[in-house]
Protein backbone atom coordinates (compact mmCIF):
# COMPACT_ATOMS: atom_id res chain seq x y z
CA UNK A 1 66.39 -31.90 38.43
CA UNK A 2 64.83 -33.07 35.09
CA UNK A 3 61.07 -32.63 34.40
CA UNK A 4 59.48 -34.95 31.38
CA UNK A 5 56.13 -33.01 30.72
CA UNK A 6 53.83 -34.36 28.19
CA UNK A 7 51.12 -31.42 27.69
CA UNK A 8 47.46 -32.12 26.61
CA UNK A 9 48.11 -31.00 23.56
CA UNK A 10 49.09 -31.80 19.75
CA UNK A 11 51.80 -29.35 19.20
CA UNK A 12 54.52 -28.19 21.51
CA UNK A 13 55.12 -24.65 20.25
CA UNK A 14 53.17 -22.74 22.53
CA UNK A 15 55.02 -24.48 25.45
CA UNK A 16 58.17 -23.35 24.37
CA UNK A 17 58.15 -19.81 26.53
CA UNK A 18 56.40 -21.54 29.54
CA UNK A 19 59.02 -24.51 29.22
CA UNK A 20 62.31 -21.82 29.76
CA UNK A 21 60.55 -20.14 32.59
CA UNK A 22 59.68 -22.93 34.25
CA UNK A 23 63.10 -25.30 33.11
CA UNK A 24 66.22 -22.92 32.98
CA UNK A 25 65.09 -19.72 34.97
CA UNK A 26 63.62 -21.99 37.82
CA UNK A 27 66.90 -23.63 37.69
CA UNK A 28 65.72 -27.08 36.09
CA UNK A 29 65.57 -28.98 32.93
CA UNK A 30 62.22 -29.28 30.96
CA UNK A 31 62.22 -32.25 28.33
CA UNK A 32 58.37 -31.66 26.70
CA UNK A 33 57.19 -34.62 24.96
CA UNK A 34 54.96 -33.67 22.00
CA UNK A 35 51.96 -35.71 20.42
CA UNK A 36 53.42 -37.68 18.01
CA UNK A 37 50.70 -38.50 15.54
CA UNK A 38 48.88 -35.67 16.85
CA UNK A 39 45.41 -37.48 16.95
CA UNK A 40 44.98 -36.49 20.74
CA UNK A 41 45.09 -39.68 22.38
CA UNK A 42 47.66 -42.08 24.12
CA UNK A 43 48.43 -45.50 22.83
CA UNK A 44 50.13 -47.43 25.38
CA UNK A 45 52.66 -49.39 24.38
CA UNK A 46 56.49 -50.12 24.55
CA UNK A 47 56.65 -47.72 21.61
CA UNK A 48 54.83 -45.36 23.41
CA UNK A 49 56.85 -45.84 26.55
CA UNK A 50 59.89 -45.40 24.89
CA UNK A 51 59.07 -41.94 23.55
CA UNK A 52 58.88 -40.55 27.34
CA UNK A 53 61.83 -43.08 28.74
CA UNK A 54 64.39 -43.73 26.23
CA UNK A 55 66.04 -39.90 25.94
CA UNK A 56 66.84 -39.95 29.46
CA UNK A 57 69.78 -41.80 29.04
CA UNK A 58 71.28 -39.74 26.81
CA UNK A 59 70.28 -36.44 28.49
CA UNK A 60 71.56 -37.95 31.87
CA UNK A 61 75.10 -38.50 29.83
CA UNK A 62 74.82 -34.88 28.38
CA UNK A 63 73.80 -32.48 31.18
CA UNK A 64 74.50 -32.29 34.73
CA UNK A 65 71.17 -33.84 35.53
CA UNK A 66 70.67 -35.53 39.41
CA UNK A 67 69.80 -38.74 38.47
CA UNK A 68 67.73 -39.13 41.62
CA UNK A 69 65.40 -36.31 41.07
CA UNK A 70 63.88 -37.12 37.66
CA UNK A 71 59.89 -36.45 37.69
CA UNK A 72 57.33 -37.37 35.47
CA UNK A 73 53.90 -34.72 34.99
CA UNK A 74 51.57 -35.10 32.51
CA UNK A 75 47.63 -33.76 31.54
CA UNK A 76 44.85 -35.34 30.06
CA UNK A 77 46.59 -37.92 28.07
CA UNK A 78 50.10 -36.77 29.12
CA UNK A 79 48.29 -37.85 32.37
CA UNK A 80 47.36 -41.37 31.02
CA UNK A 81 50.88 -41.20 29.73
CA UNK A 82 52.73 -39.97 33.13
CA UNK A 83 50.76 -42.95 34.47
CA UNK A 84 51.64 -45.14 32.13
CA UNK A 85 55.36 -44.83 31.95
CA UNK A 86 55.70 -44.12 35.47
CA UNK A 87 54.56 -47.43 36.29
CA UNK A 88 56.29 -49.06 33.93
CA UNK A 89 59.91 -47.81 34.71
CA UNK A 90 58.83 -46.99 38.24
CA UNK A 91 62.90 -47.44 38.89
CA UNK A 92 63.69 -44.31 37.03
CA UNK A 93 61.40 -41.39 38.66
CA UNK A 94 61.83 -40.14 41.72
CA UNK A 95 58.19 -39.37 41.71
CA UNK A 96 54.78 -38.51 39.27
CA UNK A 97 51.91 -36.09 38.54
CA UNK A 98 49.55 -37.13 36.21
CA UNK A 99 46.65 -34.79 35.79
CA UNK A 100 43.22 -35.68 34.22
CA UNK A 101 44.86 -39.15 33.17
CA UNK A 102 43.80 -42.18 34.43
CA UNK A 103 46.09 -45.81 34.45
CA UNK A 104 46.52 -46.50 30.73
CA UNK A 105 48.89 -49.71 30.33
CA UNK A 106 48.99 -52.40 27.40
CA UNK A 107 45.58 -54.08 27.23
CA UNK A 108 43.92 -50.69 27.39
CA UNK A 109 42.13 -49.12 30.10
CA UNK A 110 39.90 -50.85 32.72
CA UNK A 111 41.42 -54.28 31.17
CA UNK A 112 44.84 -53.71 33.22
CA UNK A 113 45.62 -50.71 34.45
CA UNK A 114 45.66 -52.83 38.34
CA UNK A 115 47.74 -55.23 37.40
CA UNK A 116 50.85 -52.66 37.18
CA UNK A 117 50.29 -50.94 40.47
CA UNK A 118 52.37 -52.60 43.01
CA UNK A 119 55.81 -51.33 40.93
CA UNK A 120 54.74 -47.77 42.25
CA UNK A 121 55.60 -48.73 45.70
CA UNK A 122 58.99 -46.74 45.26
CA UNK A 123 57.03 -44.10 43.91
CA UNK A 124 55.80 -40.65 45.37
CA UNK A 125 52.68 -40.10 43.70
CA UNK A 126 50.70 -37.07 43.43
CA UNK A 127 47.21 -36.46 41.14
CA UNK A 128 44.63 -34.51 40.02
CA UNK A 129 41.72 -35.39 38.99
CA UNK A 130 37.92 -34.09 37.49
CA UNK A 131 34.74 -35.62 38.71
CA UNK A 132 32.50 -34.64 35.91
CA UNK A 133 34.37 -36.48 33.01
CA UNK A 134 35.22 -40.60 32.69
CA UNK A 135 38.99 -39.53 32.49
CA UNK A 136 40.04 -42.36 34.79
CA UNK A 137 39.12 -41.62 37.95
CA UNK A 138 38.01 -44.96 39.04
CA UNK A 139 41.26 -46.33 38.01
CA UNK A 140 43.11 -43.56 39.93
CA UNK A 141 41.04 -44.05 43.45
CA UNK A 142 41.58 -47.93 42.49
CA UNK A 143 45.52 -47.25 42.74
CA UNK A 144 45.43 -44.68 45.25
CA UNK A 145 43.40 -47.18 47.82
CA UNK A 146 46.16 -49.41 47.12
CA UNK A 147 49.31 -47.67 47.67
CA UNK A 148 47.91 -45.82 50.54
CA UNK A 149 47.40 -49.56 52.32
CA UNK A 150 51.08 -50.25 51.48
CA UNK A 151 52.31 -47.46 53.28
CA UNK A 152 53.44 -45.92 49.64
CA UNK A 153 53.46 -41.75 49.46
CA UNK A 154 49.98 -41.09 47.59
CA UNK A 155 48.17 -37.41 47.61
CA UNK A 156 44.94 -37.22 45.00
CA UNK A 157 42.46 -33.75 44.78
CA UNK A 158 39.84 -34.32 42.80
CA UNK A 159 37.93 -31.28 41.26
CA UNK A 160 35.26 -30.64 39.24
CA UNK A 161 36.43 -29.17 35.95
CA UNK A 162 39.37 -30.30 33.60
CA UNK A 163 42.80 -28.42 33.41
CA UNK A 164 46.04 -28.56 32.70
CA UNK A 165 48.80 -28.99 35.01
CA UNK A 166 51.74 -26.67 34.97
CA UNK A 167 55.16 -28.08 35.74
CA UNK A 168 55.16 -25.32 38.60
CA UNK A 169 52.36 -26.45 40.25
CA UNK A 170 53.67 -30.08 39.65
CA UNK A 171 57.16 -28.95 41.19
CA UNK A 172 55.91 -27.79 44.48
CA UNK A 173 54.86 -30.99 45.31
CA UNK A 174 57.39 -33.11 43.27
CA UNK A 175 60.69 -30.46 44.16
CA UNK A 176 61.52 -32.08 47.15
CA UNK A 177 61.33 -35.83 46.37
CA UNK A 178 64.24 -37.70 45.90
CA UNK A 179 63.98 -41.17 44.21
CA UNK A 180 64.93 -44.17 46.65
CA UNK A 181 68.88 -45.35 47.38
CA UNK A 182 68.71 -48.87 46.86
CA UNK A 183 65.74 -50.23 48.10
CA UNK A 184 66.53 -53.71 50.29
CA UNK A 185 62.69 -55.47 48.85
CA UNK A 186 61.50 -54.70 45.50
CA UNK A 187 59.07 -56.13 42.98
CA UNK A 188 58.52 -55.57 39.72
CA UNK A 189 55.29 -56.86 37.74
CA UNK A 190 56.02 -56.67 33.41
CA UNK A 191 55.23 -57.98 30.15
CA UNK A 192 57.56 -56.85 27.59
CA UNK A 193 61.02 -57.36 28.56
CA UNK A 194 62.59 -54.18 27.81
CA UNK A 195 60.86 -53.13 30.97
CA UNK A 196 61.70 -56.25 32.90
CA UNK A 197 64.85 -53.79 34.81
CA UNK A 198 63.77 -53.01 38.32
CA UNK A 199 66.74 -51.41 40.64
CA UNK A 200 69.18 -54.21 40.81
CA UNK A 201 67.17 -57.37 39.17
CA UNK A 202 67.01 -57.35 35.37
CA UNK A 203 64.97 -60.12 33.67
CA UNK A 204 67.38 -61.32 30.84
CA UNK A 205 64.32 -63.43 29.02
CA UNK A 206 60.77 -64.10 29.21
CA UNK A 207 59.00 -67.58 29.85
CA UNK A 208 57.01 -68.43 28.11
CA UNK A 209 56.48 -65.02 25.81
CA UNK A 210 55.47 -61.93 26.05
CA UNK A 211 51.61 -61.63 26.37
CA UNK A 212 50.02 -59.77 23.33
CA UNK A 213 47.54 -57.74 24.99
CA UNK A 214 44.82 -58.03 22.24
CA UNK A 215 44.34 -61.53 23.12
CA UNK A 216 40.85 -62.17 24.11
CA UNK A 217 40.82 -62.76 28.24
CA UNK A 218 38.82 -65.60 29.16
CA UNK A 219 37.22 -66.02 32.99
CA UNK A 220 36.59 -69.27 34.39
CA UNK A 221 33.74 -69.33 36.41
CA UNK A 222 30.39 -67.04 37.20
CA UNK A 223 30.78 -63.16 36.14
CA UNK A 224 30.69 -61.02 38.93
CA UNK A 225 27.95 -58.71 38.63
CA UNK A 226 29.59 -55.61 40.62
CA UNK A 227 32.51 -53.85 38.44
CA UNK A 228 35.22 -53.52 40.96
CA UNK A 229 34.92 -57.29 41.18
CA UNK A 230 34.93 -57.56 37.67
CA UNK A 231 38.14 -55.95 36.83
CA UNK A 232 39.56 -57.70 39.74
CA UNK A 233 38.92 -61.03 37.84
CA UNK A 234 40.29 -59.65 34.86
CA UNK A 235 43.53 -58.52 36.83
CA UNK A 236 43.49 -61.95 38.14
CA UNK A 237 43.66 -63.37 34.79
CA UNK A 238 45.93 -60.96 33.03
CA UNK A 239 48.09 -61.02 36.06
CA UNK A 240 48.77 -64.83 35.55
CA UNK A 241 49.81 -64.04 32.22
CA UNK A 242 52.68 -60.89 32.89
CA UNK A 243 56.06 -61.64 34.68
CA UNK A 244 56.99 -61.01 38.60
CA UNK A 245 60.34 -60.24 39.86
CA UNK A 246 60.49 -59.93 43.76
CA UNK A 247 63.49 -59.99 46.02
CA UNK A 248 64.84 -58.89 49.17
CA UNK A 249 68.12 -58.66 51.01
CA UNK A 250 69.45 -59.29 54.67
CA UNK A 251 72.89 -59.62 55.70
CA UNK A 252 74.81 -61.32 52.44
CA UNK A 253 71.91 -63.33 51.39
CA UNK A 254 69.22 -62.09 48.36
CA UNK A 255 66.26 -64.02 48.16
CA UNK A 256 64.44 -63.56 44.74
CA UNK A 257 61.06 -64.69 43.32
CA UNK A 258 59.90 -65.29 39.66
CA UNK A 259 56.93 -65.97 37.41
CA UNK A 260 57.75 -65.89 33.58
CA UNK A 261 61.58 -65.23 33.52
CA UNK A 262 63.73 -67.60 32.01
CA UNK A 263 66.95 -65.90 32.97
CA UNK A 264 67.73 -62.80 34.96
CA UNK A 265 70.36 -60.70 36.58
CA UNK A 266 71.29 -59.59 40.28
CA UNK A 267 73.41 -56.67 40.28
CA UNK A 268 75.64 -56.35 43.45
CA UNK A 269 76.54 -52.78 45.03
CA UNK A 270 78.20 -52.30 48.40
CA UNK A 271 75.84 -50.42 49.84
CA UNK A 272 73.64 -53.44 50.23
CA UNK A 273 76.02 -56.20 50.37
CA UNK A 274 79.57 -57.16 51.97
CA UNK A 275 81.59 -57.54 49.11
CA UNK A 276 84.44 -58.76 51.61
CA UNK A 277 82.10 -61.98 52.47
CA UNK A 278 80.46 -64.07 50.12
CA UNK A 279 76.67 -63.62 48.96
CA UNK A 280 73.83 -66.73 48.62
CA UNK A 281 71.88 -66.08 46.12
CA UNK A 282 68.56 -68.10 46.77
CA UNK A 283 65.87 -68.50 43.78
CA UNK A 284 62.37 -69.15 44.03
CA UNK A 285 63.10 -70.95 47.87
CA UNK A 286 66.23 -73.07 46.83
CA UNK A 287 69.84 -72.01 47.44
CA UNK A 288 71.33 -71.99 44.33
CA UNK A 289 75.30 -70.71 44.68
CA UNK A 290 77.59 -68.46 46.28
CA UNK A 291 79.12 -65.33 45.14
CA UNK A 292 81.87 -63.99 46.13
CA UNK A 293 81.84 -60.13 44.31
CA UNK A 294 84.25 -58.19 43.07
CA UNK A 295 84.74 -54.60 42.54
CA UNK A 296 85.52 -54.40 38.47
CA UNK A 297 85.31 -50.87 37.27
CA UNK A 298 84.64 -52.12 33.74
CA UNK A 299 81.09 -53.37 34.87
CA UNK A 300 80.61 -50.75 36.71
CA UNK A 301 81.59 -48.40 34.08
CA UNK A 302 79.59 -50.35 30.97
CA UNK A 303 75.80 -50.28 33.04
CA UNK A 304 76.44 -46.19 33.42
CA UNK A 305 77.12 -46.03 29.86
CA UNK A 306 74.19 -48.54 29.16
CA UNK A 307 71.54 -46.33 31.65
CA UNK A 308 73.29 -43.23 31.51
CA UNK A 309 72.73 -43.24 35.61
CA UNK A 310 75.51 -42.26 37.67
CA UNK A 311 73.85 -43.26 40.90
CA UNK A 312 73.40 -46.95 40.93
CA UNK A 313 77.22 -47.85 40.60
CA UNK A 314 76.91 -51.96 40.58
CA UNK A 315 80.26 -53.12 40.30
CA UNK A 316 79.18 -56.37 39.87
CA UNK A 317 76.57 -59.25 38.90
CA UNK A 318 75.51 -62.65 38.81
CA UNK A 319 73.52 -64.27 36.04
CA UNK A 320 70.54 -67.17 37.23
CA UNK A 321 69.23 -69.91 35.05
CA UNK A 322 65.47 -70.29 37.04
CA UNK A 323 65.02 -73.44 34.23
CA UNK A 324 68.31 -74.94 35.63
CA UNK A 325 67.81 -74.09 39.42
């Protein structure tokens, strides 16, 4: 297994000991994340997302990592950041523990940290978190209400004093979660496209753009006076304005939904299709073609180069126009 774990902290050094006992001599790898511009806060952001995400795929290349049991921990704001980045490539961890961290996405916190939610339905998720300081919590019990009513794997403590969360303590939980085959019904909610890949959809382009999160938000109508029903509307809004990818499969038929994708993929793999019949491929409620798949090694081969994963073998895919359905 591979551990990413982002300490509360602006220099790594002090890890370093902890990392090897709890990485090599507990017979796992540790990848710690420092603080970058070491100014004790998390900026989310695809730049900031890519700092956690984007090594894995070489790692996964390098090292005889199990690509289904990659885990995400993080405190304070490694815990906005485990959040964060576990949301937002929800596909690639088998499951999270952010400590002391509350939902941090683009937008900035309590502006739409609910809107990203529903991609952790894949997700085992498992937090800590302090009653005494505004680290997030509402945000946290927000998510954790949610997941728990979709049937997702969700455990929260909350305690009374801040901490820091070990990768030990986070592996007891974590140790014995493996991330999810191929999932028949997924859905993936985005803005920026480089995080538009979700299991075996992949949103080739946005429609219209991307949504620049310092826009000012505008709600029609009266201003609730409660705040739960205030960020709701603001979810509402900022929801409208992010991309959707659903889709689901039964027998030799995948029925996908969108909202703000101009073109996108469907990757095939036999253990959820009958590559000896042919597939319909139905888009936003309108048959749009058959497929009849192929197995082509040199597909299959480029995507594990591209992801470094060695577990989703697609060995084919079909591209969709939604403008030209």
């Amino acid at each position: 297994p591979l551990v990413v774990y982002v300490p509360d902290a602006v220099d790594t050094a002090p890890y370093a000991n902890r990392a090897e006992q709890d990485g090599a001599a507990a017979g796992r790898f540790v990848l710690v994340v420092p603080d970058e511009k070491r100014d004790n806060q998390y900026l989310a952001g695809p730049h900031e997302t890519e700092r956690h995400a984007g090594p894995l795929r070489d790692l996964l290349l390098q090292y005889a990592i199990d690509p289904d049991r990659v885990y995400m921990v993080g405190s304070g704001r490694g815990g906005h950041a485990t959040w964060d980045v576990g949301l937002m490539r929800s596909e690639r961890w088998a499951g999270i523990f952010p400590c002391n961290g509350g939902l941090v996405h683009e937008g900035g916190l309590k502006a739409t940290a609910g809107v990203f939610v529903e991609n952790a339905r894949d997700l085992s998720v498992f937090t800590v978190y302090n009653t005494t300081f505004d680290h997030g919590i509402d945000s946290c019990r927000y998510a954790g209400r949610l997941l728990q009513q979709w049937g997702a794997r969700f455990e929260a403590v909350e305690e009374p004093a801040m901490r820091h969360m070990s990768v030990a303590e986070a592996m007891a939980k974590l140790d014995p979660v493996v991330r999810r085959g191929h999932p028949r019904s997924i859905t993936k909610v985005f803005n920026r496209l480089a995080d538009g890949r979700h299991y075996w959809l992949e949103a080739l382009s946005r429609r219209p753009r991307e949504w620049d999160p310092r826009d000012r938000i505008r709600i029609r109508g009266a201003w609730p006076a409660e705040r739960d029903a205030q960020l709701e509307a603001i979810w509402t809004e900022v929801r409208s304005r992010c991309a959707r990818l659903a889709a689901k499969v039964a027998g030799n038929r995948i029925d996908v939904e969108t909202r703000g994708v101009g073109r996108l993929r469907v990757w095939f793999d036999p253990e959820l299709i009958d590559f000896d019949r042919e597939v319909d491929v139905v888009l936003d409620g309108k048959r749009l073609r058959s497929v009849t798949p192929r197995r082509r090694l040199d597909v299959l081969l480029r995507r594990v180069h591209e992801t470094g994963d060695t577990e989703r073998l697609y060995w084919d895919f079909v591209d969709l126009d939604v403008r030209r359905r």
